[in-house]
Protein backbone atom coordinates (compact mmCIF):
# COMPACT_ATOMS: atom_id res chain seq x y z
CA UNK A 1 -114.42 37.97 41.87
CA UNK A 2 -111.40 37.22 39.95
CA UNK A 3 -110.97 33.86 40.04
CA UNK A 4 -113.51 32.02 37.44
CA UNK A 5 -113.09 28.71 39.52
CA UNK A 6 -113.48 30.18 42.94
CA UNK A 7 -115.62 31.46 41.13
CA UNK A 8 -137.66 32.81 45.43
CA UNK A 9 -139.39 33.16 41.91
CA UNK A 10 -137.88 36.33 40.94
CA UNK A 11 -139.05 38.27 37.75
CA UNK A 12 -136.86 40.17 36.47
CA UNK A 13 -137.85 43.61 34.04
CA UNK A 14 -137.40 43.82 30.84
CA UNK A 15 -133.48 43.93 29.53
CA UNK A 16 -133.65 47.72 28.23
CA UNK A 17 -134.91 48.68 31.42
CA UNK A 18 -131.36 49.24 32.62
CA UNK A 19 -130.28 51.50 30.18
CA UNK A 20 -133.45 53.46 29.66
CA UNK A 21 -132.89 56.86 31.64
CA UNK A 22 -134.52 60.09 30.28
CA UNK A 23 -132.89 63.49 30.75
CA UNK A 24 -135.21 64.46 33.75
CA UNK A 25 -134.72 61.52 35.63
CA UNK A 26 -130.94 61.45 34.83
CA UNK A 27 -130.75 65.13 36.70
CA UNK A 28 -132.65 63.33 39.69
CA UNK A 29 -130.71 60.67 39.69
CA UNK A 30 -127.08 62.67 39.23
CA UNK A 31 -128.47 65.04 42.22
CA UNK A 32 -129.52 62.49 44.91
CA UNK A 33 -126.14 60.91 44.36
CA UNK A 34 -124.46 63.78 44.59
CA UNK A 35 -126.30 64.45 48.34
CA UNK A 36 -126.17 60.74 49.26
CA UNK A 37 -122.44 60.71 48.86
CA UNK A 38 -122.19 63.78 50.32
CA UNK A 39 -123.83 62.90 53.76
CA UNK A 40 -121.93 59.50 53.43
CA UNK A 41 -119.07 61.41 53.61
CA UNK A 42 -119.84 63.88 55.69
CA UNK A 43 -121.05 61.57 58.46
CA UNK A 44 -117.60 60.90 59.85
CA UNK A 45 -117.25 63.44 62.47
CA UNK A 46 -114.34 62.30 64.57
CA UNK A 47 -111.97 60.23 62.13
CA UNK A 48 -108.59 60.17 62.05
CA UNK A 49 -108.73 58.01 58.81
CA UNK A 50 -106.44 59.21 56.02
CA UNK A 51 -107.64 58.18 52.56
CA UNK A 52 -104.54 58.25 50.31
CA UNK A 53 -105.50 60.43 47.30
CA UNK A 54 -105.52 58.32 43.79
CA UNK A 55 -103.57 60.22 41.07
CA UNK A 56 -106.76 61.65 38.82
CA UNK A 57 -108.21 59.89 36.21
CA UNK A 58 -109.85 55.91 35.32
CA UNK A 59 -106.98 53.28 35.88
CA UNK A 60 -107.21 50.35 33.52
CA UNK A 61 -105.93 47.73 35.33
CA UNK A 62 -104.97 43.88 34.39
CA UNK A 63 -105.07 40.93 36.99
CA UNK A 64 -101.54 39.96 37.41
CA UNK A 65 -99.22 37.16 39.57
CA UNK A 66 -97.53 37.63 42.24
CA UNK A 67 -94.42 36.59 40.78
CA UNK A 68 -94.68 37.55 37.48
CA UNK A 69 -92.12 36.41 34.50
CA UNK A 70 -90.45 38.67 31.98
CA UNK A 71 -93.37 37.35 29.55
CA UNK A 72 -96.04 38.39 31.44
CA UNK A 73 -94.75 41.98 32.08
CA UNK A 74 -93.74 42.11 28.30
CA UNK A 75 -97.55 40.97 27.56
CA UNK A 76 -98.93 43.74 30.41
CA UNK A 77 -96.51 46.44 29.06
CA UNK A 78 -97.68 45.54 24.77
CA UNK A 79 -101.49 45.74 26.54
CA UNK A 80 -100.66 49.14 27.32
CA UNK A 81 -101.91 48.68 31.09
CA UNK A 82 -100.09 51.16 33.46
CA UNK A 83 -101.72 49.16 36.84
CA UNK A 84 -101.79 45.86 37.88
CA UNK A 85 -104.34 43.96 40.63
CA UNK A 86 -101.88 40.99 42.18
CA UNK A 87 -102.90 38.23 44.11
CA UNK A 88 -100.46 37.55 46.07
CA UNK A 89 -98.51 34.07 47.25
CA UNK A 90 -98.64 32.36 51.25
CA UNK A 91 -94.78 33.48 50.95
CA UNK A 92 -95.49 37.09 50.39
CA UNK A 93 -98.17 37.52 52.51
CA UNK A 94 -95.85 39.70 54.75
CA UNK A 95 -94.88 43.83 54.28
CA UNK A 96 -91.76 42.55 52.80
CA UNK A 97 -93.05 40.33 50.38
CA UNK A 98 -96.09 43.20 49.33
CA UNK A 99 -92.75 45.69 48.92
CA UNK A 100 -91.15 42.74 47.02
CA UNK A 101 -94.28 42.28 44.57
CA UNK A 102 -94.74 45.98 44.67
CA UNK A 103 -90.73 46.65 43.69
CA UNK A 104 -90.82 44.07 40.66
CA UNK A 105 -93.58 45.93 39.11
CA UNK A 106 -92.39 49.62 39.53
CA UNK A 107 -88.97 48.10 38.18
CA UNK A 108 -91.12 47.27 34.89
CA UNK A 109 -93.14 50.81 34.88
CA UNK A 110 -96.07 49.19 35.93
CA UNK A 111 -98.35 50.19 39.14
CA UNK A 112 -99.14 47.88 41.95
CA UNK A 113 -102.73 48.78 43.06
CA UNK A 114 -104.03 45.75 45.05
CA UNK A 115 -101.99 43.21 46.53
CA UNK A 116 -104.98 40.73 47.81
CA UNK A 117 -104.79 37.85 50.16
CA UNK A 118 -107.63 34.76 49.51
CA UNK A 119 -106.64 33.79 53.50
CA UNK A 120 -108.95 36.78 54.76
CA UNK A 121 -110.78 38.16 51.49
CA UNK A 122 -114.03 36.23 52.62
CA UNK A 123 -113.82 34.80 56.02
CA UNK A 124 -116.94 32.50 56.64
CA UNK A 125 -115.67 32.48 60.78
CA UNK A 126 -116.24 36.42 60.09
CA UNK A 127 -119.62 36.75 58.22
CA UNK A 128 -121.45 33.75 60.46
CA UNK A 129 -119.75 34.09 63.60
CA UNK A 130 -118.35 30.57 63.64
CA UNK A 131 -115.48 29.67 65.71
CA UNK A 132 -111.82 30.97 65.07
CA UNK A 133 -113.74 34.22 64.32
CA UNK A 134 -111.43 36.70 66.81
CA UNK A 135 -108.08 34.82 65.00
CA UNK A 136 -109.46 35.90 61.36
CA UNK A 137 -110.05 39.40 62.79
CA UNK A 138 -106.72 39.76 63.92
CA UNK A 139 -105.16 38.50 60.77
CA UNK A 140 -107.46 40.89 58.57
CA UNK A 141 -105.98 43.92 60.61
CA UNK A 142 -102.16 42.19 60.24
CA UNK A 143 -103.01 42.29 56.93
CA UNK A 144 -103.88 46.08 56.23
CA UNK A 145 -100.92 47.08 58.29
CA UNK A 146 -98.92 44.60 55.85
CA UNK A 147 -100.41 46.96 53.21
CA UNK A 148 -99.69 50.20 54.87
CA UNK A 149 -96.07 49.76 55.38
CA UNK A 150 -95.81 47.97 51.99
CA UNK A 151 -97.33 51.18 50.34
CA UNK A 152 -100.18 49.39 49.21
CA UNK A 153 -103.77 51.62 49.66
CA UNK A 154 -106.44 49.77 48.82
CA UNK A 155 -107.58 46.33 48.94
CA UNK A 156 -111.20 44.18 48.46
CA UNK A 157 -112.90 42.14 51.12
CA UNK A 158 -116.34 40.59 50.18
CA UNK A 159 -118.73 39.23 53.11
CA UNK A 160 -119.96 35.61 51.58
CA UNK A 161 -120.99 32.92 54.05
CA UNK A 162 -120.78 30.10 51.85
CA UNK A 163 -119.30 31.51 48.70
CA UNK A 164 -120.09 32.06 44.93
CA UNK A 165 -122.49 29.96 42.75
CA UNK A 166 -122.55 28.54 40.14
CA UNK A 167 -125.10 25.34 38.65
CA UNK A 168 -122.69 24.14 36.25
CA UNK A 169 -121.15 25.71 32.74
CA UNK A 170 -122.80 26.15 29.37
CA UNK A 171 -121.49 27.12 25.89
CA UNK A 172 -122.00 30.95 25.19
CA UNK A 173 -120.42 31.96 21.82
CA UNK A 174 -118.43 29.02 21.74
CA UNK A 175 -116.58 29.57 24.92
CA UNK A 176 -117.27 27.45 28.44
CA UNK A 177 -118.81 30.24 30.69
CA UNK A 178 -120.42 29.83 34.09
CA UNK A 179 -124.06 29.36 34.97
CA UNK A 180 -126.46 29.93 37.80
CA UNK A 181 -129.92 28.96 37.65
CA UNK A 182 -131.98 28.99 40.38
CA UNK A 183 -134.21 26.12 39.27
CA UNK A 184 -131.02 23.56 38.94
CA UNK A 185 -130.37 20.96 41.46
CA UNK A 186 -126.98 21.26 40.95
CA UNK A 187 -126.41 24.71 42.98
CA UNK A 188 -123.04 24.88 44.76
CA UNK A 189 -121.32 27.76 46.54
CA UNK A 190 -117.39 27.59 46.40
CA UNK A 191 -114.91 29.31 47.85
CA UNK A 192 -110.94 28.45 49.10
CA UNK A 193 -111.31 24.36 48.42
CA UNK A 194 -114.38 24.25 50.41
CA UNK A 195 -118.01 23.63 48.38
CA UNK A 196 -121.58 24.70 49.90
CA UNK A 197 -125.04 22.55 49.27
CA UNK A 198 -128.46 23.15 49.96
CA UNK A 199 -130.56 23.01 51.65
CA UNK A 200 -128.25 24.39 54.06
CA UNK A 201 -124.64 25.06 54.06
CA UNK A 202 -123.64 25.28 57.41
CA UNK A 203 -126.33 23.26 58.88
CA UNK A 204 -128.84 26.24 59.89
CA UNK A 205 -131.17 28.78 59.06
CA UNK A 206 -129.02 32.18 59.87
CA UNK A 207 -131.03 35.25 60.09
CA UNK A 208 -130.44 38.65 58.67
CA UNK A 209 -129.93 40.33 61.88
CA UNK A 210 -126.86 37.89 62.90
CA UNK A 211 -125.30 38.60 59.64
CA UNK A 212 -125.84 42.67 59.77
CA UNK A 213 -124.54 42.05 63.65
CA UNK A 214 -121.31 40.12 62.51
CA UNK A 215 -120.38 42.59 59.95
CA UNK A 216 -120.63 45.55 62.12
CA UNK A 217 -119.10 43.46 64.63
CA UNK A 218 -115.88 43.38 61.75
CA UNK A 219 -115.66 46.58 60.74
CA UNK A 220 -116.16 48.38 63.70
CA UNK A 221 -112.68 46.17 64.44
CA UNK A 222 -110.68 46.49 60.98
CA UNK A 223 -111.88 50.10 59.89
CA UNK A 224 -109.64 51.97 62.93
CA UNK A 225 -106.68 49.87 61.35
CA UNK A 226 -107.53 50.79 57.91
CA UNK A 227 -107.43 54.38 58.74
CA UNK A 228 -103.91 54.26 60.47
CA UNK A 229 -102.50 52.73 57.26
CA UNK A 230 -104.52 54.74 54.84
CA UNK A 231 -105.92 51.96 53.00
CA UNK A 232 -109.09 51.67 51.18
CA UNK A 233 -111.31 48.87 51.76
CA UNK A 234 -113.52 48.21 48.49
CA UNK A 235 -116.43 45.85 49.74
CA UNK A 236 -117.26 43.16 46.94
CA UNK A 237 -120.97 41.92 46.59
CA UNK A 238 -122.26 39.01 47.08
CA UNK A 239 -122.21 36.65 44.33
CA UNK A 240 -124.86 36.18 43.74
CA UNK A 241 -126.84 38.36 44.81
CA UNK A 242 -129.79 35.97 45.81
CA UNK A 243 -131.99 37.32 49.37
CA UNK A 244 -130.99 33.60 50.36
CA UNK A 245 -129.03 30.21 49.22
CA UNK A 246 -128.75 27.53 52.01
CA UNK A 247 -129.75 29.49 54.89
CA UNK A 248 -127.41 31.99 54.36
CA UNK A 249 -128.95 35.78 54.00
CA UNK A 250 -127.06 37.98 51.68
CA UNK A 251 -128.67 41.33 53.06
CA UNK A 252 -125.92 43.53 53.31
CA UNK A 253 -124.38 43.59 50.08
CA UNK A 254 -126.90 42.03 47.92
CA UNK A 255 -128.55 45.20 47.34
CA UNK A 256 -128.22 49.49 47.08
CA UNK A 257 -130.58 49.54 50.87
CA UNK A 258 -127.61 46.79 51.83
CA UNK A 259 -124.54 49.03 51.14
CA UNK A 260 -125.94 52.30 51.86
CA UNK A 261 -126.38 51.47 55.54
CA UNK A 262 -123.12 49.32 55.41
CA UNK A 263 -121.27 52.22 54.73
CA UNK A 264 -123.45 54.24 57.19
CA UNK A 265 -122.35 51.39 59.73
CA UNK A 266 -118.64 51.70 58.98
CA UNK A 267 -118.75 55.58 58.91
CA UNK A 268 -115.22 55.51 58.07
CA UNK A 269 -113.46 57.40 54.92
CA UNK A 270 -111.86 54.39 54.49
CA UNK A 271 -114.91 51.66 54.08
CA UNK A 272 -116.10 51.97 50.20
CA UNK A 273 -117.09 50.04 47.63
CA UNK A 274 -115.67 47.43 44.95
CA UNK A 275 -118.56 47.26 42.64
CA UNK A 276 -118.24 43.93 40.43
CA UNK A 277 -120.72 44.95 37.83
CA UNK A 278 -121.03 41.60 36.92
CA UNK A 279 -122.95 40.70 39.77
CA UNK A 280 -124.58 43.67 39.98
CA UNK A 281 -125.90 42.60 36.68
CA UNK A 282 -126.71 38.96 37.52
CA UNK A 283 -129.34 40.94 40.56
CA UNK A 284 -130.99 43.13 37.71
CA UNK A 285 -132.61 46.03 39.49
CA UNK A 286 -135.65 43.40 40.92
CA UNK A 287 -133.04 42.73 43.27
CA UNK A 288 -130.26 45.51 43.34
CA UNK A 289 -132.83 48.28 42.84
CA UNK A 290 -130.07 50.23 40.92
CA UNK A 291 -128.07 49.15 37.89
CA UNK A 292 -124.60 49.80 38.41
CA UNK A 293 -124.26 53.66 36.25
CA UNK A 294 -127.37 54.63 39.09
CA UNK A 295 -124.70 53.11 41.65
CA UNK A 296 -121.81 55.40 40.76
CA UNK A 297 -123.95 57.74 40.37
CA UNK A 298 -125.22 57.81 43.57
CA UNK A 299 -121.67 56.81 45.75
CA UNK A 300 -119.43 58.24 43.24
CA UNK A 301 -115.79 58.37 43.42
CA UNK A 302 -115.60 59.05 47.30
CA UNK A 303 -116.61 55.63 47.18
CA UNK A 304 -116.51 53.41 44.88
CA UNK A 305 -112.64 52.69 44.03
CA UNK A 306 -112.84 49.85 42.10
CA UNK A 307 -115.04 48.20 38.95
CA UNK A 308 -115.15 44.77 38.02
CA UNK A 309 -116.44 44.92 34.17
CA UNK A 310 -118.46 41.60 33.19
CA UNK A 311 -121.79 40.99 31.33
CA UNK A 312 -124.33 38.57 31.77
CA UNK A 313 -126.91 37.26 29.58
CA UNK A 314 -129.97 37.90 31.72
CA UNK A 315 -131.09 38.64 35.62
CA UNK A 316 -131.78 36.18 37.78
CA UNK A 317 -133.76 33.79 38.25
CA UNK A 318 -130.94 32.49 35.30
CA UNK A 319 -127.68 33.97 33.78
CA UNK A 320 -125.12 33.14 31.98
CA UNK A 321 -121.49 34.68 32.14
CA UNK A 322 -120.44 35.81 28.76
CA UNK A 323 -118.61 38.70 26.84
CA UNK A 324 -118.79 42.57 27.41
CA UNK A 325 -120.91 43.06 24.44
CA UNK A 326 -123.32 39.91 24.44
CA UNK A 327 -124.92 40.13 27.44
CA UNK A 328 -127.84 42.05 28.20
CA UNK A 329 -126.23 45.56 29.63
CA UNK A 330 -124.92 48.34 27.94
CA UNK A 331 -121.14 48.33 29.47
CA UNK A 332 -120.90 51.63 28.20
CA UNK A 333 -123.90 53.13 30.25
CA UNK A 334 -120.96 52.24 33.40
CA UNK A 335 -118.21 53.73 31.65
CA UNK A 336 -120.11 56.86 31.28
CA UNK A 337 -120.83 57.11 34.09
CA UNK A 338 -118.16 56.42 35.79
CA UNK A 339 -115.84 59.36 33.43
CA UNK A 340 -118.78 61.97 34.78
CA UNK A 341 -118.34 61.12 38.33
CA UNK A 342 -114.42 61.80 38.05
CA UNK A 343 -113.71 58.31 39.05
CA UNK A 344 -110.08 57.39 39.80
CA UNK A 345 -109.95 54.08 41.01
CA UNK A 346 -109.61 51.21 38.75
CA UNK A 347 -111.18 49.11 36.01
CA UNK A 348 -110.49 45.91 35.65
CA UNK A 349 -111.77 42.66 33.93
CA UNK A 350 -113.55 40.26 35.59
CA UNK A 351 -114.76 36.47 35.11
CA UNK A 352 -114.69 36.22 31.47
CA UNK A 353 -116.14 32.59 29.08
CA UNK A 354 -112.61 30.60 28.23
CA UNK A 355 -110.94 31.50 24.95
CA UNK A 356 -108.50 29.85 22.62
CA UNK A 357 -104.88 30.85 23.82
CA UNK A 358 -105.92 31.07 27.17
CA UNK A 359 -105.52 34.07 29.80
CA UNK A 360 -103.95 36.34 27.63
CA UNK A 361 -106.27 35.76 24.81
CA UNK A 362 -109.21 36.72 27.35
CA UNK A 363 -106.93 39.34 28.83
CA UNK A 364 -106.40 40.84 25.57
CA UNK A 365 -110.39 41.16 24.52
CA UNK A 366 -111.29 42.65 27.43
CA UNK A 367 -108.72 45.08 27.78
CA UNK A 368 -109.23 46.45 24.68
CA UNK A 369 -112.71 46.84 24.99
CA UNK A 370 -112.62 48.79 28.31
CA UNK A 371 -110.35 50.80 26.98
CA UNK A 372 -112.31 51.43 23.87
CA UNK A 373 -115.46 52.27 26.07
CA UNK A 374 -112.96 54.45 27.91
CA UNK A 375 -112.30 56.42 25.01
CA UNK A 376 -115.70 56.50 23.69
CA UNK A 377 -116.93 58.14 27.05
CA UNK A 378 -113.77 60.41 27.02
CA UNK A 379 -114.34 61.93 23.71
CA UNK A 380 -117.61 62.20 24.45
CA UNK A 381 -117.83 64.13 27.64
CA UNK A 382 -115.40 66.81 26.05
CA UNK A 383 -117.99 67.83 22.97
């Protein structure tokens, strides 16, 4: 997720593991993604979705505000970042105020490519069936036709019941960075104000079928809108990706089994994937079962539209959140990746440790290091 604030005895393999692919088993690898996208895509038989086409090529993209001052675009524009991610304000949240975030960009030479909205990003009355469940379904499809008329074509939703994790911060490289550690007593989901405890957050033991049931339940509802508006709904893990915190199973996005039938469920062109490679990285492949270059390997750019670059120091049952290159995965094994399966979506950073100078300090490092990995893999796939 974006937003550092909103921000079992597992045993997870050796750090290497991830990035140790030989030849052989890369060509195994390259071709069962190319047939498991295929028949992903393939699948939809009687859609009238329209999936509107991404100019070609990896967008490096910068989080941006909704009402941005000349600073900021200056800043964006000396970055050398062409597309922006916005999240946008509760007096915007309308197809005028997406066309008036959209226009203030475009007047700078900068692309809008997500205008998001926290009110229905992760609905807990969606992913546990609690009450007020049919109202959050009707804003959610409100909201993509916002986005349609706006010109806006794609957006993220992630499926947390009780939010992201964290146990706390620690001091990585002297910068504050979050934690999670299974073992602490201090474990607390947040999300949107509202915090989540053990032993159970909403009072019950929910079990994986209700939570498989409620998301069908959803997209079976918001997909047919998606496809009339041509938007492109990237679905965001969960964070993290632990088989259970307080009751709550994270089945469906918690794992490659997870989002391959999710996206079997959906059967719609316009149901994809925003991977967040950070917590991709926080599962490890104990939990995951693919590291996120097998992921795009395997969905490619039909889709996944959307990569959230962050490290971590370790998998579960402990990480830490720190920089791109001092955590345990090779960023560029995603970049590669990622240039070889003609992806055309976005890259953008993700929850990054606090730096001196703030934002745009953090902004600045890991811009310049995606794009740096960017060229890297580039230059490389030419020779």
């Amino acid at each position: 997720m974006s937003d550092r604030k909103e921000s079992d005895q597992l045993n997870p393999e050796p750090t290497n593991v991830a990035c140790e692919t030989d030849r052989r088993e890369f060509l195994k690898l390259a071709v069962g993604g190319a047939l498991g996208a295929t028949t992903l895509l393939s699948s939809r038989t009687a859609s009238a979705g329209k999936v509107h086409s991404n100019p070609p090529g990896i967008k490096l993209c910068m989080q941006a505000p909704a009402k941005p001052t000349d600073d900021d675009l200056l800043f964006i524009k000396q970055m050398g970042a062409e597309w922006v991610s916005v999240g946008s304000t509760p007096d915007l949240r309308t197809a005028d105020g997406f066309k008036q975030i959209k226009q203030r960009y475009a007047d700078a030479g900068i692309t809008v490519y997500n205008i998001g909205n926290s009110d229905v990003h992760n609905m807990s009355e969606v992913t546990l069936n609690l009450p007020g469940r049919d109202q959050k379904i009707d804003d959610y499809k409100h909201y993509l036709r916002n986005l349609g008329e706006a010109g806006i074509y794609y957006t993220t939703y992630a499926h947390m019941g009780n939010g992201i994790w964290n146990s706390g911060t620690e001091t990585i490289r002297g910068s504050e960075a979050r934690v999670f550690d299974m073992a602490s007593p201090n474990k607390v989901g947040v999300w949107g104000g509202n915090k989540f405890y053990e032993p159970l957050s909403h009072g019950r033991v929910f079990s994986p079928e209700e939570i498989w049931d409620n998301y069908s339940h959803f997209i079976k509802e918001v997909a047919p809108v998606a496809e009339e508006n041509s938007v492109r709904m990237g679905i965001h893990p969960d964070d993290p990706p632990v088989p259970v915190l307080a009751g709550v199973p994270r089945c469906v996005f918690g794992n490659f089994e997870g989002y391959k039938r999710a996206m079997e469920i959906a059967n719609s062109p316009n149901v994809g994937i925003c991977l967040c490679c950070g917590t991709w990285n926080e599962g490890g492949r104990a939990l995951t079962h693919k590291d996120p270059a097998e992921m795009i390997r395997y969905f490619g750019a039909g889709k996944i539209w959307k990569l959230h670059f962050r490290n971590v120091s370790a998998p579960l049952p402990r990480f830490v959140e720190t920089f791109m290159d001092n955590g345990y995965y090779d960023m560029y094994k995603i970049m590669e990746a990622a240039i070889a399966a003609k992806f055309d979506g976005i890259c953008i950073l993700d929850h990054t440790p606090t730096v001196v100078g703030g934002h745009n300090s953090e902004y600045a490092y890991g811009f310049a290091y995606m794009k740096a990995l960017k060229n890297r893999a580039v230059a490389e796939a030419r020779v």
